[in-house]
C-alpha atoms as a PDB file:
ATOM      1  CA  UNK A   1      35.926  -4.233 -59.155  1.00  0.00           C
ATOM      2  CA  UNK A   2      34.088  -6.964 -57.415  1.00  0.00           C
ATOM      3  CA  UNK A   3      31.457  -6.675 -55.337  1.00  0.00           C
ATOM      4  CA  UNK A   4      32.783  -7.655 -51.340  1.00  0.00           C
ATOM      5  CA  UNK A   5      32.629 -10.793 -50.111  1.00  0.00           C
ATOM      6  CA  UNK A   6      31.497 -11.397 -46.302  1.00  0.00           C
ATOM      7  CA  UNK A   7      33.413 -13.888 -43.793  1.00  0.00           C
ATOM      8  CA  UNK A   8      30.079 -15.622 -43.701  1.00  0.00           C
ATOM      9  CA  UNK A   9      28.650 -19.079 -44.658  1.00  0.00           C
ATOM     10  CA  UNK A  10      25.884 -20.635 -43.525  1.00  0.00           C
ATOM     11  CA  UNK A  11      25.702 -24.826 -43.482  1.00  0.00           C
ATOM     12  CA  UNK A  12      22.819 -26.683 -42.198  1.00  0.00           C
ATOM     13  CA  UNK A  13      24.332 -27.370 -38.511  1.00  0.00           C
ATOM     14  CA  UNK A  14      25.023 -24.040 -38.159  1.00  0.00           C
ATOM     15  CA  UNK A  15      26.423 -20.028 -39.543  1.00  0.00           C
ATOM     16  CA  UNK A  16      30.134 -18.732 -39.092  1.00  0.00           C
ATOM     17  CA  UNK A  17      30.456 -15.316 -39.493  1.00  0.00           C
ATOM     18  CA  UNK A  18      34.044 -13.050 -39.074  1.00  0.00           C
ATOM     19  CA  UNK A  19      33.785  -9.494 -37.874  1.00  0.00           C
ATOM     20  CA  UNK A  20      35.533  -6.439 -36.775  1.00  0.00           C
ATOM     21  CA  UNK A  21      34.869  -4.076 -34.295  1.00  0.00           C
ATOM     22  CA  UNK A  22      36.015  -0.651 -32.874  1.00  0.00           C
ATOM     23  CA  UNK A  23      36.131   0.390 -29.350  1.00  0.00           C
ATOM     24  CA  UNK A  24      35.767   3.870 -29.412  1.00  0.00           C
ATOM     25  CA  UNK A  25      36.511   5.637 -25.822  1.00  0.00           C
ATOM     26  CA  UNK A  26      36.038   9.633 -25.710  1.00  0.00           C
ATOM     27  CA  UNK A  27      35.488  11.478 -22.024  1.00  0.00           C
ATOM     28  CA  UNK A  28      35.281   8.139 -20.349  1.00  0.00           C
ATOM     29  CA  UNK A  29      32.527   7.298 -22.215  1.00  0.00           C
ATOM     30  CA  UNK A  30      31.852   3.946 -24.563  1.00  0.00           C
ATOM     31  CA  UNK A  31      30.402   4.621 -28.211  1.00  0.00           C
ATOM     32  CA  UNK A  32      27.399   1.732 -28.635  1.00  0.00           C
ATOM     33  CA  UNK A  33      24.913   1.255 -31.036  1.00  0.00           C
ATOM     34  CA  UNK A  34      21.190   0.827 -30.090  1.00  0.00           C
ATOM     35  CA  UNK A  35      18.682  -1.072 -32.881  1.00  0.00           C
ATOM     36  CA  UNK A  36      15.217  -0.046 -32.610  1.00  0.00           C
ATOM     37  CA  UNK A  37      14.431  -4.011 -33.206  1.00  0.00           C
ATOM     38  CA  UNK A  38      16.489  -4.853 -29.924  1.00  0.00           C
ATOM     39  CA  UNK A  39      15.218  -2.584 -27.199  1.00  0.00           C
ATOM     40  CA  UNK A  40      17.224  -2.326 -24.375  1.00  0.00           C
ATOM     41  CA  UNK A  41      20.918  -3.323 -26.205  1.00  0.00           C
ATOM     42  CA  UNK A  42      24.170  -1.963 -26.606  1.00  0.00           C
ATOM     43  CA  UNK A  43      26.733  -3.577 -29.598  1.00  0.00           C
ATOM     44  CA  UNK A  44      29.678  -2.359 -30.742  1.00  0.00           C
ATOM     45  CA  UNK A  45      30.411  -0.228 -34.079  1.00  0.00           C
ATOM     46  CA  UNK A  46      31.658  -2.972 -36.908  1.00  0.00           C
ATOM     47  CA  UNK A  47      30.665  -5.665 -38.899  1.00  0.00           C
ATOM     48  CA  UNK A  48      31.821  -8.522 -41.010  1.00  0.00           C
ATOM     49  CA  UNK A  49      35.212  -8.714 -42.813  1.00  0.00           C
ATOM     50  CA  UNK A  50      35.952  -9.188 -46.216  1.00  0.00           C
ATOM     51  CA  UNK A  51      37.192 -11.803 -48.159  1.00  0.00           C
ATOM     52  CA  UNK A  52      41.005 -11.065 -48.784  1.00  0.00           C
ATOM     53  CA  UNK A  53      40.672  -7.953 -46.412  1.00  0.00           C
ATOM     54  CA  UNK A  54      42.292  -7.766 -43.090  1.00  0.00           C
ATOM     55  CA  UNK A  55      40.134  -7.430 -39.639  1.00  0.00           C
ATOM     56  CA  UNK A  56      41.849  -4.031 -38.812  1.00  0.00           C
ATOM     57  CA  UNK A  57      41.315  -2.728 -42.456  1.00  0.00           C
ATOM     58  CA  UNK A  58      37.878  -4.032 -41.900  1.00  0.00           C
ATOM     59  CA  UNK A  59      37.344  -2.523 -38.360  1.00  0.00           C
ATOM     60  CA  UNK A  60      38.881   0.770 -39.957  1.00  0.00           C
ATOM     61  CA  UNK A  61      36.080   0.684 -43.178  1.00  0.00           C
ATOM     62  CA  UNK A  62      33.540  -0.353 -40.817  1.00  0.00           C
ATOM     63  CA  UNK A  63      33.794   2.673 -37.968  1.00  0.00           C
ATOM     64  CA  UNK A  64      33.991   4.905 -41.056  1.00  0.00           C
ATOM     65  CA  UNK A  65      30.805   3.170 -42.425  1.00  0.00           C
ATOM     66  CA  UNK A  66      28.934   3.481 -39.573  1.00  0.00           C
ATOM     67  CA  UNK A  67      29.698   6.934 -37.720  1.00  0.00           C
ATOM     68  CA  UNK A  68      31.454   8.672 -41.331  1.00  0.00           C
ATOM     69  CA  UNK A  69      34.927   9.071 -39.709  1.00  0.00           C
ATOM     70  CA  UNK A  70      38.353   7.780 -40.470  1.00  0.00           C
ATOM     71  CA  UNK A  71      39.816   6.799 -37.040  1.00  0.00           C
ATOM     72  CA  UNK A  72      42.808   4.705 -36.347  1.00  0.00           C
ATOM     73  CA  UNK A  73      43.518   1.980 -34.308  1.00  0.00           C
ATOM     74  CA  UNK A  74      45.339   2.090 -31.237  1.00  0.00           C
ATOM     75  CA  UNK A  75      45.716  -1.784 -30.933  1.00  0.00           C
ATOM     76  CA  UNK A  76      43.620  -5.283 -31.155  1.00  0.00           C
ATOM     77  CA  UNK A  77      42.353  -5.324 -27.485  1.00  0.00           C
ATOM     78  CA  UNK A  78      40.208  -8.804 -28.279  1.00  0.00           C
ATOM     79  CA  UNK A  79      39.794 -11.816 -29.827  1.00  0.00           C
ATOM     80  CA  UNK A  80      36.315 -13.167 -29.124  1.00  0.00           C
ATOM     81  CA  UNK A  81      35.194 -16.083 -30.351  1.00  0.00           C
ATOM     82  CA  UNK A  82      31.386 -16.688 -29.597  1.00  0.00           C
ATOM     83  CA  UNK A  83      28.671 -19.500 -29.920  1.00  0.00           C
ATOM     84  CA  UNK A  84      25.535 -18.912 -29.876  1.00  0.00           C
ATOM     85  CA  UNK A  85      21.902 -19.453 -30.400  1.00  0.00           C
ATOM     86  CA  UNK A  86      20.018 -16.830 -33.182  1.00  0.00           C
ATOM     87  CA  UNK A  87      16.810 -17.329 -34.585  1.00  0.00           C
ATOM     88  CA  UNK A  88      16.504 -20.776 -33.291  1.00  0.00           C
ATOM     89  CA  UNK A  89      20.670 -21.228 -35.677  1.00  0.00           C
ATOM     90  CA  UNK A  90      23.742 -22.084 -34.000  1.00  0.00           C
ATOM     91  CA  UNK A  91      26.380 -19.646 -34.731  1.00  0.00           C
ATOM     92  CA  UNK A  92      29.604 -19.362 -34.624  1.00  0.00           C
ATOM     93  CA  UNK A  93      31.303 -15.772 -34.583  1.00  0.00           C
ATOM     94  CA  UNK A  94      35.022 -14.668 -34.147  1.00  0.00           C
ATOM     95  CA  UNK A  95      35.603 -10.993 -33.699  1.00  0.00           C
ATOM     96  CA  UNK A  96      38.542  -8.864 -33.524  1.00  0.00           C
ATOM     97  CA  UNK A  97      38.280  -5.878 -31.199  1.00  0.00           C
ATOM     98  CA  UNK A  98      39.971  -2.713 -31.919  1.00  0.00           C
ATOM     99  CA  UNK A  99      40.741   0.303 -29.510  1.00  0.00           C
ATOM    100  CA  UNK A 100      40.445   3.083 -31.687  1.00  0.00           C
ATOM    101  CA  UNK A 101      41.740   6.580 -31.433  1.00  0.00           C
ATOM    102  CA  UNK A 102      39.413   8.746 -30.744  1.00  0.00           C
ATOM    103  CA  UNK A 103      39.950  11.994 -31.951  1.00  0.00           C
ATOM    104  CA  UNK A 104      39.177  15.100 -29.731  1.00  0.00           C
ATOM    105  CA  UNK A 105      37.104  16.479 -32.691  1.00  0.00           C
ATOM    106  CA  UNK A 106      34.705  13.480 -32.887  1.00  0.00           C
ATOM    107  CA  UNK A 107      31.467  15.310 -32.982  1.00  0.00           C
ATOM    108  CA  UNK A 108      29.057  12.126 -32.891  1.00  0.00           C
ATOM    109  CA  UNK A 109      26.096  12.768 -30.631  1.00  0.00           C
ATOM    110  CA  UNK A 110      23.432  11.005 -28.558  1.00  0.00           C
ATOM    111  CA  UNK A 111      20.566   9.116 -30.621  1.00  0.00           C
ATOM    112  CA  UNK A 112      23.011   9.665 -33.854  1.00  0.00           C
ATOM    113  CA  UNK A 113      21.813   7.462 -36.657  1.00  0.00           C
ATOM    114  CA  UNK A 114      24.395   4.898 -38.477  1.00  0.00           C
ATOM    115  CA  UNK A 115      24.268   3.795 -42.170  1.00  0.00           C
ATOM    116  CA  UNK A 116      21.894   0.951 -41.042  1.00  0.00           C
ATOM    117  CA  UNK A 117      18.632   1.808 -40.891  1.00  0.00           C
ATOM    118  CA  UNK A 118      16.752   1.886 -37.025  1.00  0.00           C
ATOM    119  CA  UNK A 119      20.348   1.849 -35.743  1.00  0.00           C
ATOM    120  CA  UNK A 120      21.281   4.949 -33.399  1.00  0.00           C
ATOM    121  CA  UNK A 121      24.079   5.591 -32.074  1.00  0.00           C
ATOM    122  CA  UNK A 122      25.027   6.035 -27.991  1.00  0.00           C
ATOM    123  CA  UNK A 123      27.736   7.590 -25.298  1.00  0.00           C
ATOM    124  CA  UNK A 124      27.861   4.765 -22.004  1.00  0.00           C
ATOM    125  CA  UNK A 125      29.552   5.889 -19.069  1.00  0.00           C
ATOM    126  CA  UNK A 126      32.854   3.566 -18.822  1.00  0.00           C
ATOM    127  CA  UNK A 127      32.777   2.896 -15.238  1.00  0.00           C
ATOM    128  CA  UNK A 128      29.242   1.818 -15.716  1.00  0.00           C
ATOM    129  CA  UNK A 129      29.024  -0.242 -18.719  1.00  0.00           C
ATOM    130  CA  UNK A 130      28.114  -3.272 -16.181  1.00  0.00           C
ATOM    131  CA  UNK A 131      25.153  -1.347 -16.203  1.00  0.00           C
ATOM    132  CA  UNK A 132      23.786  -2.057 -19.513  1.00  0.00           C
ATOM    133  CA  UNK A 133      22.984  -4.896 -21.787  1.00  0.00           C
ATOM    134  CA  UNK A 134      25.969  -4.731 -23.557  1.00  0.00           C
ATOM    135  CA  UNK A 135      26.637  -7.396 -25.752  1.00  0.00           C
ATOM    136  CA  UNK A 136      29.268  -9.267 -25.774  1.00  0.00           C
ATOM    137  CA  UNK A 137      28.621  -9.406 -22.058  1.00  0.00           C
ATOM    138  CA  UNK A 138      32.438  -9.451 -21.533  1.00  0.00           C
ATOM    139  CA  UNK A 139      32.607  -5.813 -22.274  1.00  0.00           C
ATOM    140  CA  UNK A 140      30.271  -4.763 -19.502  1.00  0.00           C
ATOM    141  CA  UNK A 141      33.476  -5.427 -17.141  1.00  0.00           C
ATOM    142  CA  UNK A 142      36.045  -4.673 -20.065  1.00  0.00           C
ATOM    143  CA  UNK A 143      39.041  -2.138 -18.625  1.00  0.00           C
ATOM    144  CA  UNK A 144      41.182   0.267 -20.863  1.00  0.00           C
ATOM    145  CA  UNK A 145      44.205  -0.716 -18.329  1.00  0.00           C
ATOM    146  CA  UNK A 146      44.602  -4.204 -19.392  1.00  0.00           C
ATOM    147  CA  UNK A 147      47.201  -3.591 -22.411  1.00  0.00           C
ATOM    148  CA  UNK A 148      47.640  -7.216 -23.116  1.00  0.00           C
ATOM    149  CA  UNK A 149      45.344  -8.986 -26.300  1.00  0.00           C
ATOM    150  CA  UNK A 150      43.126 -11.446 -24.514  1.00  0.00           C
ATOM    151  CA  UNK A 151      41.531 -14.711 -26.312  1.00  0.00           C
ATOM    152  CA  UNK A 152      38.114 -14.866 -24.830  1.00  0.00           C
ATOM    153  CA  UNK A 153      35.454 -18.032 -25.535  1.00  0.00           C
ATOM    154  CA  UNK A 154      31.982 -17.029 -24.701  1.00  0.00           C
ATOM    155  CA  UNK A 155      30.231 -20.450 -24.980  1.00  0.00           C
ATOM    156  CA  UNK A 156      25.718 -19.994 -24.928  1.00  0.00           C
ATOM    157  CA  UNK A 157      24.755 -23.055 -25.966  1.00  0.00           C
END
């Protein structure tokens, strides 16, 4: 079998870079992951999709990946499509968000560590997540009522 292929090229004017991610809600609170190299951020659970996979296979192999349980999704919630500045490169990101399901039985703690290393993992309180430097910032006003897909441009540079 061959070895995966990331959504991701780089170019000289810029990077573009495909990813999945879940939202996973348990007890009204938000699962975010913390990198010891970014103190003081939130970011959701996911990462890039495949070539020839599918964002919500990806989102799927990703959550599993990352907190080593199969959840499924509930539904796409977001399609974010960002530009921004990193490491002095314009990039140009489009993410699908997933609502997960998150089992009663998910036993993932505070400060629990991912596959990546210096990442932990962290419970925000929903009605607070405006709060924190969550990024995308969209999601620090994100509500679990809104049952539509929304298209959302998040322009930084």
């Amino acid at each position: 079998m061959d070895e995966p292929f990331e959504l991701r090229f780089e170019k000289p004017t810029g990077v573009f870079v495909c990813r999945a991610s879940g939202l996973i809600v348990r007890d009204k609170k938000f699962l975010a992951v913390a990198h010891v190299d970014l103190p003081g951020y939130f970011y959701t659970v996911g990462g890039a999709v495949n070539l020839h996979e599918t964002s919500d296979a990806a989102v799927v192999r990703e959550v599993y990946e990352e907190v080593g349980v199969w959840l499924e999704i509930e539904r796409l919630a977001f399609v974010n499509e960002e530009f921004f500045l990193l490491d002095g490169k314009k990039f140009h990101q489009v993410t699908f968000y997933y609502l997960m399901k998150a089992e009663p039985y998910l036993d993932i703690a505070e400060g629990d560590p991912t596959d990546q290393e210096g990442e932990t993992l962290h419970w925000l309180p929903v009605d607070s997540l405006g709060n924190y430097n969550l990024v995308p910032r969209f999601l620090r006003s994100w509500s679990l009522d809104n049952a539509a897909v929304e298209h959302i441009i998040s322009e930084e540079y």
